[in-house]
PDB file of N, CA and C in Angstrom:
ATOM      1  N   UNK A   1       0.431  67.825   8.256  1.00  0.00           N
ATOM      2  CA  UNK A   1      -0.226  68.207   9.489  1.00  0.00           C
ATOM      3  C   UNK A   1      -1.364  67.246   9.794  1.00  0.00           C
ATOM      4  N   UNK A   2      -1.914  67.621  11.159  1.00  0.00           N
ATOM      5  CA  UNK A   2      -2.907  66.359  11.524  1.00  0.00           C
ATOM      6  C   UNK A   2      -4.332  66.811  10.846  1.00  0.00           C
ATOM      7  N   UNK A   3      -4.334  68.089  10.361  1.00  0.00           N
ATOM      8  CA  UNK A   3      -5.571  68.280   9.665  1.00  0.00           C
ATOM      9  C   UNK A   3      -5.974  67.819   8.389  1.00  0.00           C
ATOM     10  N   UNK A   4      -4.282  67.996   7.751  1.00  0.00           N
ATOM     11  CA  UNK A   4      -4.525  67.344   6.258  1.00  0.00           C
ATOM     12  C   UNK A   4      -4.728  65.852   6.206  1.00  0.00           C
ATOM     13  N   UNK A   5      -4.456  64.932   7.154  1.00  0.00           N
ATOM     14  CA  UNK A   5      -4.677  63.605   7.199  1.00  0.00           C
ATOM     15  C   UNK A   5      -5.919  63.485   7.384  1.00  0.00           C
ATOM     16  N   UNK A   6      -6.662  64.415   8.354  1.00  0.00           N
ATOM     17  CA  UNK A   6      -8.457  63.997   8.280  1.00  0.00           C
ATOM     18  C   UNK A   6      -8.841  64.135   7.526  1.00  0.00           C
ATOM     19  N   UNK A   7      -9.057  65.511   6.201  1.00  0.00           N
ATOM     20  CA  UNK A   7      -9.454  65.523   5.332  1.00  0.00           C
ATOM     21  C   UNK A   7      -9.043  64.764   3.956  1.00  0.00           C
ATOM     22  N   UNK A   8     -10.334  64.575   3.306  1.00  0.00           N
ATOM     23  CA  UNK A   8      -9.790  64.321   1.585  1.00  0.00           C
ATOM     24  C   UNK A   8     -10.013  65.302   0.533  1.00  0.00           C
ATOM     25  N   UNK A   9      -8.837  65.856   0.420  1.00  0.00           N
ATOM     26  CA  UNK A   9      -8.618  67.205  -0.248  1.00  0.00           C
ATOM     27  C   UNK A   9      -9.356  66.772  -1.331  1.00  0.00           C
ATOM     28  N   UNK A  10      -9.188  65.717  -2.399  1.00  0.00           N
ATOM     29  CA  UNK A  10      -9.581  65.674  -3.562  1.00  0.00           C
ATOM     30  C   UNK A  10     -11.444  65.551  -3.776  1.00  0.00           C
ATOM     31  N   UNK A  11     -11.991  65.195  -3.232  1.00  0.00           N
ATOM     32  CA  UNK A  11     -13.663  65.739  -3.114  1.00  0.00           C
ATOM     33  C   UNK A  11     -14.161  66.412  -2.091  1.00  0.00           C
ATOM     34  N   UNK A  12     -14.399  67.547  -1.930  1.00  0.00           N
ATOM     35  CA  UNK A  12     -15.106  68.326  -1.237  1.00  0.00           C
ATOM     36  C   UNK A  12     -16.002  67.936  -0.652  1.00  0.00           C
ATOM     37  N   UNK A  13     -16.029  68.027   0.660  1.00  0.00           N
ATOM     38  CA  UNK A  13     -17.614  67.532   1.319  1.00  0.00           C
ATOM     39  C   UNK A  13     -18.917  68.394   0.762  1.00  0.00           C
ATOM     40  N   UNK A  14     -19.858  67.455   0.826  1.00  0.00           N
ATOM     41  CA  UNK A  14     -20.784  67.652   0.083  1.00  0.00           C
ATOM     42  C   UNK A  14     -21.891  68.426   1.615  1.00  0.00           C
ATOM     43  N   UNK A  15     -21.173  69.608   2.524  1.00  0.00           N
ATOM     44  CA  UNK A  15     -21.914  69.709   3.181  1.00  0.00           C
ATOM     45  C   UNK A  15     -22.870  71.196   3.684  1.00  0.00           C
ATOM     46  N   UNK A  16     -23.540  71.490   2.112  1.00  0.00           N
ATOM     47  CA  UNK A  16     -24.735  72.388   2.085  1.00  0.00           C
ATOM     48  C   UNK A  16     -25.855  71.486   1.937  1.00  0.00           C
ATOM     49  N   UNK A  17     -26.900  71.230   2.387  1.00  0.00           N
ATOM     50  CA  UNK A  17     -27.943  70.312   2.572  1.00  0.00           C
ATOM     51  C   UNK A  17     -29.204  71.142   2.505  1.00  0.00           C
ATOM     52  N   UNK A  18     -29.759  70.687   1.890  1.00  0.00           N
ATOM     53  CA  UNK A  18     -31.461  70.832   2.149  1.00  0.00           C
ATOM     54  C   UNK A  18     -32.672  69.664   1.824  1.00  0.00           C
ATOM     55  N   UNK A  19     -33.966  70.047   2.583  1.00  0.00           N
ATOM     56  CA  UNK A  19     -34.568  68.896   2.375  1.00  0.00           C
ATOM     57  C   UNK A  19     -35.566  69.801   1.804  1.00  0.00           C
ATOM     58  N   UNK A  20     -36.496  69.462   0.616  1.00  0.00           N
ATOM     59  CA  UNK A  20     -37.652  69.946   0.173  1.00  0.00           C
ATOM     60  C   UNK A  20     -38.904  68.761   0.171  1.00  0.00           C
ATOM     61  N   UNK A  21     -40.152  69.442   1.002  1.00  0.00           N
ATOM     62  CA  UNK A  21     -41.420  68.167   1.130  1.00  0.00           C
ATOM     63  C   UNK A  21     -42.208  69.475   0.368  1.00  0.00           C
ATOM     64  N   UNK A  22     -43.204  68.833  -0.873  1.00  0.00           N
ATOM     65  CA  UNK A  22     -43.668  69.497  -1.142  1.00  0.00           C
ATOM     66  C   UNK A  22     -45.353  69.002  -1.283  1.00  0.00           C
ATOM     67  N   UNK A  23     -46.306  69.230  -0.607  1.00  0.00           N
ATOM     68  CA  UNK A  23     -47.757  68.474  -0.461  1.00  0.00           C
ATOM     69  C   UNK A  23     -48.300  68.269  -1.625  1.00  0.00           C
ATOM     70  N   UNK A  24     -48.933  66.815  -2.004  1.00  0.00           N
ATOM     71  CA  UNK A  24     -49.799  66.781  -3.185  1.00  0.00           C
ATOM     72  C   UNK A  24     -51.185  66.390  -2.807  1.00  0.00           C
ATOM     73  N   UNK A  25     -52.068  66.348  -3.479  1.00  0.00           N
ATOM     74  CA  UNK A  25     -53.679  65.890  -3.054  1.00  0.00           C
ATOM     75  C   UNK A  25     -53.155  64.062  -2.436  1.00  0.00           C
ATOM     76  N   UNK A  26     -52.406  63.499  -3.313  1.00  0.00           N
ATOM     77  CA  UNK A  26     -52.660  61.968  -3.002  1.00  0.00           C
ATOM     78  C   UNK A  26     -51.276  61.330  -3.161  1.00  0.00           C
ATOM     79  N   UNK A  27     -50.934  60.364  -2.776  1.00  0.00           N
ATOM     80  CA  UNK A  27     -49.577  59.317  -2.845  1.00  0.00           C
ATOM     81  C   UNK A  27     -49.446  59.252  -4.775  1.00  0.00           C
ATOM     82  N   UNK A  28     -50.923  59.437  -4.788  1.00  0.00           N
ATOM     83  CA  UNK A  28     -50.292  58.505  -6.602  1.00  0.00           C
ATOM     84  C   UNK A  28     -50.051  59.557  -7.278  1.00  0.00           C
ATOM     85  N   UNK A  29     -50.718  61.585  -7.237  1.00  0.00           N
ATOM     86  CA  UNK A  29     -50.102  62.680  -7.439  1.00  0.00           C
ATOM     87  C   UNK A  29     -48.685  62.840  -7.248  1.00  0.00           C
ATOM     88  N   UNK A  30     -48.148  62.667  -5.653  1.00  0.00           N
ATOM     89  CA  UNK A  30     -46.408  62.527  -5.531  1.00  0.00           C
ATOM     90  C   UNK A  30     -45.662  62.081  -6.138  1.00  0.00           C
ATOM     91  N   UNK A  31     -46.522  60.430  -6.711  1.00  0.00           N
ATOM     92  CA  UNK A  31     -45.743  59.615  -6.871  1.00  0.00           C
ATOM     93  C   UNK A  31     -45.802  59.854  -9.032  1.00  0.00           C
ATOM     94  N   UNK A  32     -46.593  60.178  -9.449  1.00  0.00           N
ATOM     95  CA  UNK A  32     -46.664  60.965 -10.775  1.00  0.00           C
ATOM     96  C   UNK A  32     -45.407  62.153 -10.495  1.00  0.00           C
ATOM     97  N   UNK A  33     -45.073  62.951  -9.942  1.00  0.00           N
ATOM     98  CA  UNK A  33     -44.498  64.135  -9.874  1.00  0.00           C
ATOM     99  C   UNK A  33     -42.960  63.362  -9.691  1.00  0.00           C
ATOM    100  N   UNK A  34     -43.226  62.504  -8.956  1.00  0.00           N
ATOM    101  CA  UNK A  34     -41.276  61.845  -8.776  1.00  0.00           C
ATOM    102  C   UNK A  34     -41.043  60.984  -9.333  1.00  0.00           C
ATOM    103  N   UNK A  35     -41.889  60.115 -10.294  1.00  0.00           N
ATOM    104  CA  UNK A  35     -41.557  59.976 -11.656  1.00  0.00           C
ATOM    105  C   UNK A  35     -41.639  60.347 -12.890  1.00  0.00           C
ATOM    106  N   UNK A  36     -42.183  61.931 -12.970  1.00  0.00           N
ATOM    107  CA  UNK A  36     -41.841  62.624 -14.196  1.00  0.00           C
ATOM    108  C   UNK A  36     -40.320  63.503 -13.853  1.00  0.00           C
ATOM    109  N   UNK A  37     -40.269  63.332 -12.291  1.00  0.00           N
ATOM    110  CA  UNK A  37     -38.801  64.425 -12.391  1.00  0.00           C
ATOM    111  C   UNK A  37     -37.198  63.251 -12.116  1.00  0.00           C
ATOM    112  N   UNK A  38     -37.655  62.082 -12.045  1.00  0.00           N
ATOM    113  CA  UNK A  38     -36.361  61.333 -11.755  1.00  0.00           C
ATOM    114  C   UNK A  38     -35.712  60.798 -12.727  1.00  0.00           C
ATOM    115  N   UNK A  39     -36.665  61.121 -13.964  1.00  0.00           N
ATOM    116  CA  UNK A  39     -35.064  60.564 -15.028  1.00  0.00           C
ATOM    117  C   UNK A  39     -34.231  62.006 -15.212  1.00  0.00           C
ATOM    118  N   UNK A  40     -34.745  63.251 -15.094  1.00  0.00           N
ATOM    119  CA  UNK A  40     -33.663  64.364 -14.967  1.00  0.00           C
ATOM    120  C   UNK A  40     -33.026  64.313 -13.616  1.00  0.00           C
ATOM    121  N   UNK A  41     -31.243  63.860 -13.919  1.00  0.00           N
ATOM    122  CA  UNK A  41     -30.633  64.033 -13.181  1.00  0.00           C
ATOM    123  C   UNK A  41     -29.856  65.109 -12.980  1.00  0.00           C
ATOM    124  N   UNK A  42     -29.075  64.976 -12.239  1.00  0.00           N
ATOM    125  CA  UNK A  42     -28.277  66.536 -11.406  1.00  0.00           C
ATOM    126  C   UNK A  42     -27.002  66.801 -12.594  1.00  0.00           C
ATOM    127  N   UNK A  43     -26.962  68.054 -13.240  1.00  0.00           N
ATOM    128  CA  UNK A  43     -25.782  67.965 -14.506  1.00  0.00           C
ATOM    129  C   UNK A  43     -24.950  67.811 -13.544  1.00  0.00           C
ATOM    130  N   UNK A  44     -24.440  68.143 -12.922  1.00  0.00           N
ATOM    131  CA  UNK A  44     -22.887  67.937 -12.208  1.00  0.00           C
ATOM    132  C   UNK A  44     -23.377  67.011 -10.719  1.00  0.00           C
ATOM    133  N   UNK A  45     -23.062  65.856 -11.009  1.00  0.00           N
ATOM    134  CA  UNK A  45     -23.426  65.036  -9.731  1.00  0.00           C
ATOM    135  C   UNK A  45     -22.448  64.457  -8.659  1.00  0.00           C
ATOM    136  N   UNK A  46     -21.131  65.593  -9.407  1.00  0.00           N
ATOM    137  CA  UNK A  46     -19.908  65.442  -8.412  1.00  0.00           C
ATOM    138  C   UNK A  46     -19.808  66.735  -7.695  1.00  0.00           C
ATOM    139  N   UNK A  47     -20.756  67.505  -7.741  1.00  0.00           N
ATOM    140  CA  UNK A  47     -20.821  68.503  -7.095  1.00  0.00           C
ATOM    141  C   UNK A  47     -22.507  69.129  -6.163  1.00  0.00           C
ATOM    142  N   UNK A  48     -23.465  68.312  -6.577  1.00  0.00           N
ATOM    143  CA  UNK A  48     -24.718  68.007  -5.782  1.00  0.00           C
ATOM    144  C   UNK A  48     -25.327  66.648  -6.089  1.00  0.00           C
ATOM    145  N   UNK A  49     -25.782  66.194  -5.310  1.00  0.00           N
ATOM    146  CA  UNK A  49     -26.562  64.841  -5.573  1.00  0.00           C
ATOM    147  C   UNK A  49     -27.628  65.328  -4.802  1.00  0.00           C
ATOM    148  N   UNK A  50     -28.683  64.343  -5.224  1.00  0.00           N
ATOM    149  CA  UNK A  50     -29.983  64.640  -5.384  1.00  0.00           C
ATOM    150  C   UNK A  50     -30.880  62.719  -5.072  1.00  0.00           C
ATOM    151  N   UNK A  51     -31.786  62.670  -3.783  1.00  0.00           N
ATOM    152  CA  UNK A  51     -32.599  61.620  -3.730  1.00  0.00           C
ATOM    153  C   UNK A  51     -34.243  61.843  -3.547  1.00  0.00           C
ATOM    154  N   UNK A  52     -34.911  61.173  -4.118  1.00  0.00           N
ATOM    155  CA  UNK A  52     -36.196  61.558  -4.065  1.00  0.00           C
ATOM    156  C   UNK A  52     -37.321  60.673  -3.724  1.00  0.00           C
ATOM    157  N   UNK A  53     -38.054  60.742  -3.249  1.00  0.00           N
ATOM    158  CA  UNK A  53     -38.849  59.689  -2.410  1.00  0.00           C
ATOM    159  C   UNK A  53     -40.628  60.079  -2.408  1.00  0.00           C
ATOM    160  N   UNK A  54     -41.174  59.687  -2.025  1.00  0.00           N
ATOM    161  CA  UNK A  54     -42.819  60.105  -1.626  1.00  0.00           C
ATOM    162  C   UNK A  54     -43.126  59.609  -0.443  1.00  0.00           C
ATOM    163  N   UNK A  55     -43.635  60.140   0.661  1.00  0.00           N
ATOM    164  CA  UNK A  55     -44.507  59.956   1.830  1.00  0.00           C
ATOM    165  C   UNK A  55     -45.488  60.870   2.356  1.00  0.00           C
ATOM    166  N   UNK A  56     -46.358  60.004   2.381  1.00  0.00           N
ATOM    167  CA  UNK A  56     -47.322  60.408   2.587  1.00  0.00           C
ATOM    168  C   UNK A  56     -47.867  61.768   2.033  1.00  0.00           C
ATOM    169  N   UNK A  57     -48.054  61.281   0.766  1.00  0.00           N
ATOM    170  CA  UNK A  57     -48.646  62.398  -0.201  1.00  0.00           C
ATOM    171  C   UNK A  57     -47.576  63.562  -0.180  1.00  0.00           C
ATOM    172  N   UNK A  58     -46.375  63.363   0.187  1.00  0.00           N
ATOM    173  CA  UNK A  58     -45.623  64.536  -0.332  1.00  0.00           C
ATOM    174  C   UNK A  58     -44.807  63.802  -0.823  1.00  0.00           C
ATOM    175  N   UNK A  59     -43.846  64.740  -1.841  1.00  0.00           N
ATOM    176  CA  UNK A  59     -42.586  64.657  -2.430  1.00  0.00           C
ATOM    177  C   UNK A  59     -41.658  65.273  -2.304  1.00  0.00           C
ATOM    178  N   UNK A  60     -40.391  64.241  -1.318  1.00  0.00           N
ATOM    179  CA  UNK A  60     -39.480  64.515  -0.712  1.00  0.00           C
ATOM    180  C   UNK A  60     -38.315  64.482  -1.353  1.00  0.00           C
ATOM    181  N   UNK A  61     -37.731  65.585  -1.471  1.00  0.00           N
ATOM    182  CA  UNK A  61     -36.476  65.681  -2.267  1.00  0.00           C
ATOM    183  C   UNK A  61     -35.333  66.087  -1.391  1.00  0.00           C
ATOM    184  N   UNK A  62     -34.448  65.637  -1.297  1.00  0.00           N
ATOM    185  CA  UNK A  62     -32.825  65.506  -0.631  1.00  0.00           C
ATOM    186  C   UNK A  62     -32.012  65.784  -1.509  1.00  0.00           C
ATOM    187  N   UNK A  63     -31.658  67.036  -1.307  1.00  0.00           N
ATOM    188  CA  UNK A  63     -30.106  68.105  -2.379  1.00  0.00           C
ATOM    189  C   UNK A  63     -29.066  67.820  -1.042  1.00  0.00           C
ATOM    190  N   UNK A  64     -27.498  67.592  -1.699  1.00  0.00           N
ATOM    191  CA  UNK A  64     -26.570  67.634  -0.858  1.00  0.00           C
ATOM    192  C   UNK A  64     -25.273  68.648  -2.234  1.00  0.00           C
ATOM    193  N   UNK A  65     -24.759  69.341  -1.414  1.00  0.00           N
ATOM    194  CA  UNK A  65     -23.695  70.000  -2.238  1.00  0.00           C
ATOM    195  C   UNK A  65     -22.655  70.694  -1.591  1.00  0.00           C
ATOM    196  N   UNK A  66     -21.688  70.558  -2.456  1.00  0.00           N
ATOM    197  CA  UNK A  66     -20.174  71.346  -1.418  1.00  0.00           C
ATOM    198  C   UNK A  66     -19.877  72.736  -2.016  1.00  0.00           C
ATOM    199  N   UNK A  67     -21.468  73.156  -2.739  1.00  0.00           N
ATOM    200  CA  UNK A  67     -21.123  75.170  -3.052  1.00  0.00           C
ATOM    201  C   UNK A  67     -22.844  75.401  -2.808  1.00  0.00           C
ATOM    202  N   UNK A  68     -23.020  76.333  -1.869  1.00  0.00           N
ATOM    203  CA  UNK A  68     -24.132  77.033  -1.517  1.00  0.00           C
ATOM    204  C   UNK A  68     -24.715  76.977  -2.706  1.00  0.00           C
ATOM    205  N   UNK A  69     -24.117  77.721  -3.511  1.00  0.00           N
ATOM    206  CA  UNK A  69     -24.364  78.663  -5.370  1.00  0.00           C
ATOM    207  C   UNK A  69     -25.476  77.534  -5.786  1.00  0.00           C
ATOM    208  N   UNK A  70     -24.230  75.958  -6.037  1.00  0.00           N
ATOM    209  CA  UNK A  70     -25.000  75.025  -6.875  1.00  0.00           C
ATOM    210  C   UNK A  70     -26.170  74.832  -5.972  1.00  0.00           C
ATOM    211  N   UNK A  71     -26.409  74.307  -4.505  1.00  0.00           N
ATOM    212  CA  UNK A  71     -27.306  74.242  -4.146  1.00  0.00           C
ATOM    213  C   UNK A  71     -28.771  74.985  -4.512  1.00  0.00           C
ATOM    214  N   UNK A  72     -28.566  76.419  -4.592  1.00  0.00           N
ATOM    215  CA  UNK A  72     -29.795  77.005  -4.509  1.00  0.00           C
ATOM    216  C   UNK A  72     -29.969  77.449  -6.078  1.00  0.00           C
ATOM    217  N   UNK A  73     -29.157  76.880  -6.847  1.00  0.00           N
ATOM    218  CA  UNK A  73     -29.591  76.885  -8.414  1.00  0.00           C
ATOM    219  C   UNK A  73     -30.627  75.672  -8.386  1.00  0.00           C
ATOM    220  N   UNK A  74     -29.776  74.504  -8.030  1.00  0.00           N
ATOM    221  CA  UNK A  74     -30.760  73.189  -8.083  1.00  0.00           C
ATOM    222  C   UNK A  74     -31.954  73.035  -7.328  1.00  0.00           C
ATOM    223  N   UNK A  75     -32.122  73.910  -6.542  1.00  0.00           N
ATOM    224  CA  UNK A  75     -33.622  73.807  -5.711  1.00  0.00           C
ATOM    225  C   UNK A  75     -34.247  74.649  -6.672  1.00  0.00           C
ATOM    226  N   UNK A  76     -34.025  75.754  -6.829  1.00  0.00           N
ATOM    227  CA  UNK A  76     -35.129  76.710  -7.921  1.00  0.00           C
ATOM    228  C   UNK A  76     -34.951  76.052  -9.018  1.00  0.00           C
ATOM    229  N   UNK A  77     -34.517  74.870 -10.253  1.00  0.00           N
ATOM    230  CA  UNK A  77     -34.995  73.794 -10.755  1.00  0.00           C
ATOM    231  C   UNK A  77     -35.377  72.937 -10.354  1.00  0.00           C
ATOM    232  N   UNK A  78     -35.542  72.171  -9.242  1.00  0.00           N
ATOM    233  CA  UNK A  78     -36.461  71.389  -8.595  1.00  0.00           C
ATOM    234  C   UNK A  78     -37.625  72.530  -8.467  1.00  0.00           C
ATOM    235  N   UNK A  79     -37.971  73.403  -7.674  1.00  0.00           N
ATOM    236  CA  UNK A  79     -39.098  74.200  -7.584  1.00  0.00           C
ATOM    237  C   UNK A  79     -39.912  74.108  -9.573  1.00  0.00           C
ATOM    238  N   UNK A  80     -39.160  74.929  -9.910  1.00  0.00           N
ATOM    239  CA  UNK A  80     -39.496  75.249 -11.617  1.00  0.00           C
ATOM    240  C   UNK A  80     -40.056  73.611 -12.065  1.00  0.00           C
ATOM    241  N   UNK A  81     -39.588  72.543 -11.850  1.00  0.00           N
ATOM    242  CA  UNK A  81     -40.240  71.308 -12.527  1.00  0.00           C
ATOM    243  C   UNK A  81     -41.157  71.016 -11.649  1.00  0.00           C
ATOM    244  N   UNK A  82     -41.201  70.803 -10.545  1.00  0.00           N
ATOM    245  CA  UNK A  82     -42.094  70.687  -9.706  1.00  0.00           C
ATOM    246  C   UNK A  82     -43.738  71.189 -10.062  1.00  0.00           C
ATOM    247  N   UNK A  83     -43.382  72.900 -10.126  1.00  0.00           N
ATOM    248  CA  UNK A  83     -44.374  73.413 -10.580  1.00  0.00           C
ATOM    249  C   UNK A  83     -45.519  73.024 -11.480  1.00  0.00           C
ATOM    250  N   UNK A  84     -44.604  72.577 -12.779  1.00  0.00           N
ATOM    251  CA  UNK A  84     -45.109  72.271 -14.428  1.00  0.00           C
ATOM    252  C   UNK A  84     -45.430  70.554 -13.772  1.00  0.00           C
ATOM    253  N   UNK A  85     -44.810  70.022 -13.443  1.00  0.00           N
ATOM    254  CA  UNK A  85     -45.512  68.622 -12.944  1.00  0.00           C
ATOM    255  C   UNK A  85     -46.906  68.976 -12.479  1.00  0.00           C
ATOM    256  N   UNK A  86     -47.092  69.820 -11.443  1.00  0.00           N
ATOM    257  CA  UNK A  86     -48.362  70.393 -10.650  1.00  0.00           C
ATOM    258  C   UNK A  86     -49.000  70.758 -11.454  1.00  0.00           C
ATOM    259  N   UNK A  87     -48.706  71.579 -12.226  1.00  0.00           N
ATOM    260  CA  UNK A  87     -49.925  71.897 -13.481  1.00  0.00           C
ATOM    261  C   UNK A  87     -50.410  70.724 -14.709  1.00  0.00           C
ATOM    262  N   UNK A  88     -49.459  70.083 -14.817  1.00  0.00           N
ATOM    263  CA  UNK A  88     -49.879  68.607 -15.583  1.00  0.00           C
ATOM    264  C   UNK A  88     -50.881  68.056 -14.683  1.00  0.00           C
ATOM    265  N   UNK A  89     -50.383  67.349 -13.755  1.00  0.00           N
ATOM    266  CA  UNK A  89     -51.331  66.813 -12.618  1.00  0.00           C
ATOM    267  C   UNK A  89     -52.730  67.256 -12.656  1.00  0.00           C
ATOM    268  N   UNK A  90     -52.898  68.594 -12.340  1.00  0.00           N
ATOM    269  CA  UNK A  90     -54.153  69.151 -11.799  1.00  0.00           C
ATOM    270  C   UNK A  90     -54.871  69.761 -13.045  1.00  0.00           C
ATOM    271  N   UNK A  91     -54.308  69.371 -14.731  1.00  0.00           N
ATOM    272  CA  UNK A  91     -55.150  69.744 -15.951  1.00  0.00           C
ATOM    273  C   UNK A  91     -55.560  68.049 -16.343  1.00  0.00           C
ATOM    274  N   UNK A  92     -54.531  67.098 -16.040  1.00  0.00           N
ATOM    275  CA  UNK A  92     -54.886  65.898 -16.546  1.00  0.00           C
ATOM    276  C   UNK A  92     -55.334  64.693 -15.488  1.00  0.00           C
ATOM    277  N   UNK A  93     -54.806  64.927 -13.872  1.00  0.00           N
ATOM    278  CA  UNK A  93     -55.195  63.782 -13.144  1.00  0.00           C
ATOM    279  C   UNK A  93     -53.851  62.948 -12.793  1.00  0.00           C
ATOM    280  N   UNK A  94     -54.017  62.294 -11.639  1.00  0.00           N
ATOM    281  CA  UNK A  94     -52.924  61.453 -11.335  1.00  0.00           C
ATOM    282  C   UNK A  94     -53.283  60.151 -11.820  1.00  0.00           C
ATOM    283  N   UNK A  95     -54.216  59.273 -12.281  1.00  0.00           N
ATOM    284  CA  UNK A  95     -54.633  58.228 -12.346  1.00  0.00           C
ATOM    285  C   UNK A  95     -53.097  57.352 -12.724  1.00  0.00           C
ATOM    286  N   UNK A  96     -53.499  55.687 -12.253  1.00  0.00           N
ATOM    287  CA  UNK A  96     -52.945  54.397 -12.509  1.00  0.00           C
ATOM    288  C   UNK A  96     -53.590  53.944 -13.564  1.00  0.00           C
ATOM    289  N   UNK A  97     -52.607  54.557 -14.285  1.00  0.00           N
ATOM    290  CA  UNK A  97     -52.763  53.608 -15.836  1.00  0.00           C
ATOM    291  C   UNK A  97     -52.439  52.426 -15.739  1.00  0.00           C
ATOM    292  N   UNK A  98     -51.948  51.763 -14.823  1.00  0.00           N
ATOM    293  CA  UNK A  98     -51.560  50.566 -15.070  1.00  0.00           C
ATOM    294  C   UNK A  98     -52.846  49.443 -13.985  1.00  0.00           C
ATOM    295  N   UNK A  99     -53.752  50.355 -13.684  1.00  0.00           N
ATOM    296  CA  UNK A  99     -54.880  50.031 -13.038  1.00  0.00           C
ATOM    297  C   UNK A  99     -55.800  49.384 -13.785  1.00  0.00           C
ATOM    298  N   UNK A 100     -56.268  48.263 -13.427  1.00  0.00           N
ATOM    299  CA  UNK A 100     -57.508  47.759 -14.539  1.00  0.00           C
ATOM    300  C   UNK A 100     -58.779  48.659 -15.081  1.00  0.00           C
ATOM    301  N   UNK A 101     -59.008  49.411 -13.568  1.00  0.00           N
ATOM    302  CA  UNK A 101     -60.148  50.096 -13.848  1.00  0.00           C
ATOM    303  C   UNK A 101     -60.336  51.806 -14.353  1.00  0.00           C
ATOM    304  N   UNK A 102     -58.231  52.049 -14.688  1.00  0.00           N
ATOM    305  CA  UNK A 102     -58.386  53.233 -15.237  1.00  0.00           C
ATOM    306  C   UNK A 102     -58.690  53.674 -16.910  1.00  0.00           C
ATOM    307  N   UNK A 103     -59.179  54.064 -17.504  1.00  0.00           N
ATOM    308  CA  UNK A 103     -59.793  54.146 -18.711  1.00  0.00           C
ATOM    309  C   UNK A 103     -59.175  55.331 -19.359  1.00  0.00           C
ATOM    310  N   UNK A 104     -58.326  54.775 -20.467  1.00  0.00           N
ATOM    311  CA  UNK A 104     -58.109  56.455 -21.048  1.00  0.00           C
ATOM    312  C   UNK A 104     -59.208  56.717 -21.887  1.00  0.00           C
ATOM    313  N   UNK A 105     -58.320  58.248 -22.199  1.00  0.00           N
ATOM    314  CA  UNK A 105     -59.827  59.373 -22.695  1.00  0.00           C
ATOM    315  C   UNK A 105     -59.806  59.201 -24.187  1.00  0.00           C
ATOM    316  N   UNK A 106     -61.009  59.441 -24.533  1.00  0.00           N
ATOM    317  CA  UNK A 106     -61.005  58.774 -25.893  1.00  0.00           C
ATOM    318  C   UNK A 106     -60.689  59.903 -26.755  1.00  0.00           C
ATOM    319  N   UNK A 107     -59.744  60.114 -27.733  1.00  0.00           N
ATOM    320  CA  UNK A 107     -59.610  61.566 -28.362  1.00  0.00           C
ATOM    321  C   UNK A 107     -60.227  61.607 -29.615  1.00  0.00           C
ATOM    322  N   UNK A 108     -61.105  62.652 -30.348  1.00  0.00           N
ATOM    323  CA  UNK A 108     -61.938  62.594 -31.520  1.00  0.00           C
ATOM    324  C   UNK A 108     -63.374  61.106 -31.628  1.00  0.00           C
ATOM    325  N   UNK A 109     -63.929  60.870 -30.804  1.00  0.00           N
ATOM    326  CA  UNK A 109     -64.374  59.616 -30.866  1.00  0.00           C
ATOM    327  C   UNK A 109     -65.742  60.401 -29.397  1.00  0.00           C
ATOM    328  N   UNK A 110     -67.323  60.141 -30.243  1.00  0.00           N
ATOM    329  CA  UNK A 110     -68.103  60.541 -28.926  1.00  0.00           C
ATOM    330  C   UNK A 110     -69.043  58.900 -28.281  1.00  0.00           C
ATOM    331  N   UNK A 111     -67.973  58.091 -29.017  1.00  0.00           N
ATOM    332  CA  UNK A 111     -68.739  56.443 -28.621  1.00  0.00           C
ATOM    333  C   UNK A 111     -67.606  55.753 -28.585  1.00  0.00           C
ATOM    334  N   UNK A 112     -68.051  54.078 -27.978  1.00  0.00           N
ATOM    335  CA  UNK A 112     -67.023  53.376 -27.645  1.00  0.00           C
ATOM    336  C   UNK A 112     -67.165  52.345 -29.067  1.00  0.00           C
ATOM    337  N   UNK A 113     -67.344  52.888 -30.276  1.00  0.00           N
ATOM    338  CA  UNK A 113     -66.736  52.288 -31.424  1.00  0.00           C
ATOM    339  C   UNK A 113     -65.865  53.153 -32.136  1.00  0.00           C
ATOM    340  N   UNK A 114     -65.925  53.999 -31.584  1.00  0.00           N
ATOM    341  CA  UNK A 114     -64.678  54.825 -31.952  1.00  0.00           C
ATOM    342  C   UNK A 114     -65.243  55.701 -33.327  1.00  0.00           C
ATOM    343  N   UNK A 115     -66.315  55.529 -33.645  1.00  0.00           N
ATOM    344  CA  UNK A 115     -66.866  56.878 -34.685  1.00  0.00           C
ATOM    345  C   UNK A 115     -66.763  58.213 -34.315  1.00  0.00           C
ATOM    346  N   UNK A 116     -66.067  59.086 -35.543  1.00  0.00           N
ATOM    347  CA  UNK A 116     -65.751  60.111 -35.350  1.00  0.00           C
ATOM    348  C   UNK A 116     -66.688  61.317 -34.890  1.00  0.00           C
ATOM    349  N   UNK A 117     -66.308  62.041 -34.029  1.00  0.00           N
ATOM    350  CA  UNK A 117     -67.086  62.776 -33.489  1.00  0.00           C
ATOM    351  C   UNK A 117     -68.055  64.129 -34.487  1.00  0.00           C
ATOM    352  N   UNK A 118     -69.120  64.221 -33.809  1.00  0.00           N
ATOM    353  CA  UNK A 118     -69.519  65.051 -34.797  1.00  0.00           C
ATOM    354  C   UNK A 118     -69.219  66.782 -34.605  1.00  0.00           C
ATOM    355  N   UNK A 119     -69.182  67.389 -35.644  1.00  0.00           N
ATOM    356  CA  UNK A 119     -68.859  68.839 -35.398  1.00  0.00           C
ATOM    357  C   UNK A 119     -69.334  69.716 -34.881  1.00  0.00           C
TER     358      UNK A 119
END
């Protein structure tokens, strides 16, 4: 039939969609949050794919999937990491470590020779 020629039976269109922007204080917060969540990828990525981006201080995430179900499993794990990123962020800071002028924190040490702190 002329319907089965338009379609390609063998992959399902991938067409449940959502877009998630989620606000951070700053570009380099977003951009901390979408690189602690982009080496976890999508377990089944023949059945949702997943792109992620930052603008303008948010973090923009693009779910595409051909079952509602998987869709709104994978957003409430995007939400759930999201979260724990947000709470990292806002206990430790977004800073550029790779910034000249960012300084890590010195642990057990109340000087910059590194003598142990006192009790």
């Amino acid at each position: 039939s002329a319907a089965s020629r338009l379609m390609d039976w063998s992959a399902p269109a991938k067409r449940w969609k959502a877009q998630l922007r989620v606000a951070f204080d700053s570009d380099a917060a977003a951009t901390v949050a979408l690189e602690s969540l982009s080496p976890d990828g999508e377990l089944n990525p023949d059945v949702v794919s997943r792109t992620m981006r930052v603008a303008e201080a948010h973090l923009v995430v693009d779910l595409a999937s051909s079952d509602a179900k998987v869709l709104r499993n994978s957003m409430s794990t995007i939400f759930d990491m999201i979260a724990l990123v947000d709470r990292v962020v806002a206990d430790f800071g977004a800073a550029d470590s790779a910034s000249p002028d960012h300084k890590k924190p010195k642990v057990g040490s109340d000087d910059d020779r590194g003598t142990p702190a006192s009790a």
